[in-house]
C-alpha atoms as a PDB file:
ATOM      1  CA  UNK A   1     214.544  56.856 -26.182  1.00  0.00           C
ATOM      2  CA  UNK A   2     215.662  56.462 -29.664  1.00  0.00           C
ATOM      3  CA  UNK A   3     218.419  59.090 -31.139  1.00  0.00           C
ATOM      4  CA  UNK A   4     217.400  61.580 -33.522  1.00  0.00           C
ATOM      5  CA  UNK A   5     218.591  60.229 -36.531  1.00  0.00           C
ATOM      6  CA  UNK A   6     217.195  57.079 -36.133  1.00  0.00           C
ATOM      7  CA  UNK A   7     213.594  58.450 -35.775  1.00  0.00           C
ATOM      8  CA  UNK A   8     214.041  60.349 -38.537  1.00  0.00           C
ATOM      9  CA  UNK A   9     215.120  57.609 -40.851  1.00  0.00           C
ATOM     10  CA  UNK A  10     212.459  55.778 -39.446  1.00  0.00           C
ATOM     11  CA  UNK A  11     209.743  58.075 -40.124  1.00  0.00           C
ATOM     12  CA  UNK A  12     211.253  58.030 -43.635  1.00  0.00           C
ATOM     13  CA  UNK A  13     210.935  54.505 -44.217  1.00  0.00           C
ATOM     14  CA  UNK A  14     207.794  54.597 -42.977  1.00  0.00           C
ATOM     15  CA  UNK A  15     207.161  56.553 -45.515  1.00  0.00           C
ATOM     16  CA  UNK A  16     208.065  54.872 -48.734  1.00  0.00           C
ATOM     17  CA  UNK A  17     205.488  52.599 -50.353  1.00  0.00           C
ATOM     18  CA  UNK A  18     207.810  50.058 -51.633  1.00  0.00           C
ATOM     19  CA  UNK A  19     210.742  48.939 -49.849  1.00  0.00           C
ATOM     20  CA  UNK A  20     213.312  47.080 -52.320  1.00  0.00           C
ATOM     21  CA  UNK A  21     216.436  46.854 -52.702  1.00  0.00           C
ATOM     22  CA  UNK A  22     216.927  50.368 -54.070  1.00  0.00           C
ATOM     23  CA  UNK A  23     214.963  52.027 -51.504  1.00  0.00           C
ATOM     24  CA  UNK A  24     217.004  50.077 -49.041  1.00  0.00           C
ATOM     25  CA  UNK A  25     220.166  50.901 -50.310  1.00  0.00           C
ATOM     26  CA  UNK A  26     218.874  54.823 -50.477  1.00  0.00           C
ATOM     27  CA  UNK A  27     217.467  54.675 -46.884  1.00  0.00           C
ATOM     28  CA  UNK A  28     220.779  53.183 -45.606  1.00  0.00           C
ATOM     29  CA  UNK A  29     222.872  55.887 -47.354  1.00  0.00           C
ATOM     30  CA  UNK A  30     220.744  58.790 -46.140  1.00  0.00           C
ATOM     31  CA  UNK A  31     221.037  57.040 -42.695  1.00  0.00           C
ATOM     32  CA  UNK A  32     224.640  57.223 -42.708  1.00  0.00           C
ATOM     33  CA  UNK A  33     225.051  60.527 -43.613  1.00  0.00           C
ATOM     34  CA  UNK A  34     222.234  61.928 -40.977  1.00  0.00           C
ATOM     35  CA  UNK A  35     223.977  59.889 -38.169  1.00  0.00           C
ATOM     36  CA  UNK A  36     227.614  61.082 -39.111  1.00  0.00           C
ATOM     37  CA  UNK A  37     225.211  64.769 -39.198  1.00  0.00           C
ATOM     38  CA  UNK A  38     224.692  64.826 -36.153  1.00  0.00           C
ATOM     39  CA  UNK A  39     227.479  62.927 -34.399  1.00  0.00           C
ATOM     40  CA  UNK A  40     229.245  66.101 -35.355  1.00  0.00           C
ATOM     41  CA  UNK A  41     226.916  68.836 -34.883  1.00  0.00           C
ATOM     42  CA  UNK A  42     225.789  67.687 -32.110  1.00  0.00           C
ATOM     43  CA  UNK A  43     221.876  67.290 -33.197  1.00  0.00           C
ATOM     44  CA  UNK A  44     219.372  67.069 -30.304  1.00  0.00           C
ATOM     45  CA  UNK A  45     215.812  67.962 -32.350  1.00  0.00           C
ATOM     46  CA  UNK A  46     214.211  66.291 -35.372  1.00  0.00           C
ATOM     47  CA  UNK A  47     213.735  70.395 -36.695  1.00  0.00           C
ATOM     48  CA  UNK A  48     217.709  70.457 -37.004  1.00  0.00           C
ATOM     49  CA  UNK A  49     217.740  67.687 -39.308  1.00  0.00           C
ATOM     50  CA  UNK A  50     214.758  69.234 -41.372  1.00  0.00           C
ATOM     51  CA  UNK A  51     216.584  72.523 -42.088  1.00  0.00           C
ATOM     52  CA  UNK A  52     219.520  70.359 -43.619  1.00  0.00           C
ATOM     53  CA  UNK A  53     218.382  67.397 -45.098  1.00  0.00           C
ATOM     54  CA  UNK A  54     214.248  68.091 -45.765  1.00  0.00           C
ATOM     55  CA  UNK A  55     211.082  66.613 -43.777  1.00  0.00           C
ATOM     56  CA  UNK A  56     210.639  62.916 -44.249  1.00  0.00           C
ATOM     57  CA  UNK A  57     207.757  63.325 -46.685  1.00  0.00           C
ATOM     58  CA  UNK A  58     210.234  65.592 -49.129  1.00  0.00           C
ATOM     59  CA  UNK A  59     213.001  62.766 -48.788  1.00  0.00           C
ATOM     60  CA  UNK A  60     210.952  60.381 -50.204  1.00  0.00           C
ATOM     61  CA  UNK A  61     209.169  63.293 -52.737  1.00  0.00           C
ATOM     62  CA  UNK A  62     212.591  63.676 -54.071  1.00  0.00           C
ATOM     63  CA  UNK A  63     213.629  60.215 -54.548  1.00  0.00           C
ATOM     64  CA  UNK A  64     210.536  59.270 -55.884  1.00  0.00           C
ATOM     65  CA  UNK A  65     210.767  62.321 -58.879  1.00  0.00           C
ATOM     66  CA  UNK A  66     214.126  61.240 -59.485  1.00  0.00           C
ATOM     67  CA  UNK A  67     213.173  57.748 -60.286  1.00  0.00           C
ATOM     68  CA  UNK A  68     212.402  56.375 -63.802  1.00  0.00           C
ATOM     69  CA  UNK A  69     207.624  56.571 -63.516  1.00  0.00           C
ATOM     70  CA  UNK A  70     207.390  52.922 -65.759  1.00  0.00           C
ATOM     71  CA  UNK A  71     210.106  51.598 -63.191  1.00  0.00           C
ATOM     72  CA  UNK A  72     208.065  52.590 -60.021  1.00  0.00           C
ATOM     73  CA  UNK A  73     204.727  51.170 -61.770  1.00  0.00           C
ATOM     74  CA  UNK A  74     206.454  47.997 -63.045  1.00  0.00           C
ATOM     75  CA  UNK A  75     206.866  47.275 -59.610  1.00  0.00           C
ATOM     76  CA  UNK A  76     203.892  48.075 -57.949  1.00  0.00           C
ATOM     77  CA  UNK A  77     202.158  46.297 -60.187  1.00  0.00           C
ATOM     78  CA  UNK A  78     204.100  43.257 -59.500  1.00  0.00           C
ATOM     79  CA  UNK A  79     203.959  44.214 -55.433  1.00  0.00           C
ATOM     80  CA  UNK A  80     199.495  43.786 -56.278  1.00  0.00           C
ATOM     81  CA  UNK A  81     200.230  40.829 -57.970  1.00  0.00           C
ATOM     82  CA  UNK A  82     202.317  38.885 -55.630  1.00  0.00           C
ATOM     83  CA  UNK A  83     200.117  40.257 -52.482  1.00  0.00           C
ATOM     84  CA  UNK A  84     196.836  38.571 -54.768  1.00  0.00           C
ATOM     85  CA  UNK A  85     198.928  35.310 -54.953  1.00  0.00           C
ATOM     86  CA  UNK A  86     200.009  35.264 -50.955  1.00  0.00           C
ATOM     87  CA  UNK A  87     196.373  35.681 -50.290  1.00  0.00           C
ATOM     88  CA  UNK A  88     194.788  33.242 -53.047  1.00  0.00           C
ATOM     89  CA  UNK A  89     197.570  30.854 -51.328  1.00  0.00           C
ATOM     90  CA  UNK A  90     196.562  31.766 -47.899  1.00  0.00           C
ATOM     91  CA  UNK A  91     192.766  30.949 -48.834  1.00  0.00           C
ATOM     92  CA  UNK A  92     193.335  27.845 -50.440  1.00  0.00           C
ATOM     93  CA  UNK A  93     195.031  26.567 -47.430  1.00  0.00           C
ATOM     94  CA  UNK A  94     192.665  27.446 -45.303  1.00  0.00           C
ATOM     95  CA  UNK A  95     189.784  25.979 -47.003  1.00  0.00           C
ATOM     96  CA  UNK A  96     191.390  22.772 -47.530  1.00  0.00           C
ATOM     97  CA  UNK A  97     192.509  22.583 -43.754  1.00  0.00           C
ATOM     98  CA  UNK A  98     189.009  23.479 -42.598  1.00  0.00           C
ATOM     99  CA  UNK A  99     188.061  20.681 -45.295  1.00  0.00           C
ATOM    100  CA  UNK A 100     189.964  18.071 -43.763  1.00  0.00           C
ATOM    101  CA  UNK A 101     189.577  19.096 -40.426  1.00  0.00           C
ATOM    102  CA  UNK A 102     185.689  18.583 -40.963  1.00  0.00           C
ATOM    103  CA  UNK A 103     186.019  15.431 -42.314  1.00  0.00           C
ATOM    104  CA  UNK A 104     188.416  13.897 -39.565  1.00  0.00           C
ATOM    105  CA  UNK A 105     185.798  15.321 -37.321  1.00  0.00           C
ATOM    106  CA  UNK A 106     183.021  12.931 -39.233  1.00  0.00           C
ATOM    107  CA  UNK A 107     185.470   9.821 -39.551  1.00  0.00           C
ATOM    108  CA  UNK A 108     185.683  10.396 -35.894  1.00  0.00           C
ATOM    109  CA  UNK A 109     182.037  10.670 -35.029  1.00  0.00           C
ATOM    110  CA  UNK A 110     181.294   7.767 -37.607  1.00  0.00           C
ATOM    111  CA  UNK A 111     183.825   5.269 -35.424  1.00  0.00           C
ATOM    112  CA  UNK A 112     182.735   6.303 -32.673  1.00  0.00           C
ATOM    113  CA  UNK A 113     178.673   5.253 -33.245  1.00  0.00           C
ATOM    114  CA  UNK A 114     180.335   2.428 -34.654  1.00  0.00           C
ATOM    115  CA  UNK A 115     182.222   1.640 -31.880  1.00  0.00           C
ATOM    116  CA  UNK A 116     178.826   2.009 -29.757  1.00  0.00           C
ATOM    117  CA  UNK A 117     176.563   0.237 -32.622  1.00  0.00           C
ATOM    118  CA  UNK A 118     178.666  -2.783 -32.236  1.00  0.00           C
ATOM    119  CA  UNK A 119     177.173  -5.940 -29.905  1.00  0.00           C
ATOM    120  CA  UNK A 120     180.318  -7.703 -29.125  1.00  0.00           C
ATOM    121  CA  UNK A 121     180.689 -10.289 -26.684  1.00  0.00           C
ATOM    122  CA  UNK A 122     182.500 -10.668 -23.695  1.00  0.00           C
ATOM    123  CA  UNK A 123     184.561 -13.412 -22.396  1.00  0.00           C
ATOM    124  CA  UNK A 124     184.564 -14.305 -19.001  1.00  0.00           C
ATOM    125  CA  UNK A 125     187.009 -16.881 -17.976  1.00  0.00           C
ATOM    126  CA  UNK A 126     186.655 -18.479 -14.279  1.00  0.00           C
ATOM    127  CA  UNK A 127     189.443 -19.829 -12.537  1.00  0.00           C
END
């Protein structure tokens, strides 16, 4: 079983929408100072940890109405973008697989009825 502070941070990031490098750096400071939390006070329920430092969902409230609103959009926007561009990617590569996939597949049939269309000759040689 998992210790308390890590399941809370957990349910925290779990949480945030975006996970840079900010959000990272937030999450890892938060986790510090929950684990040092309840090293000391010797912490044994998640409801401890949400009388001092908030429920996961007002964590990430906070930091969210702390942050700069064009910064946050700037970013999602670019989070839709690249997502659109993995999957365009992801498409593209899979119809030109499946592309030459079928068309090996016909080369191979086509050699093949060749290979049987063919009359060739045998030779025998008795010794």
């Amino acid at each position: 079983m998992k210790p308390v502070y890590q399941q809370y941070t957990e349910q925290i990031k779990m949480l945030f929408p975006l996970m840079d490098k900010p959000e990272k750096d937030y999450l890892n400071k938060m986790a510090v100072q929950v684990k040092d939390y309840c090293e000391d006070n010797q912490v044994e329920s998640p409801e401890n940890l949400y009388e001092n430092f908030d429920r996961p969902e007002d964590v990430v409230r906070e930091y969210y109405s702390i942050m700069d609103t064009e910064d946050i959009i700037t970013r999602i926007k670019r989070t839709k973008l690249l997502r659109t561009l993995v999957i365009c990617i992801v498409i593209i590569a899979m119809a030109i697989s499946t592309s030459a996939i079928t068309r090996t597949v016909l080369y191979y049939k086509a050699y093949q009825e060749a290979l049987d269309n063919i009359h060739g000759y045998w030779v025998d040689s008795i010794e």
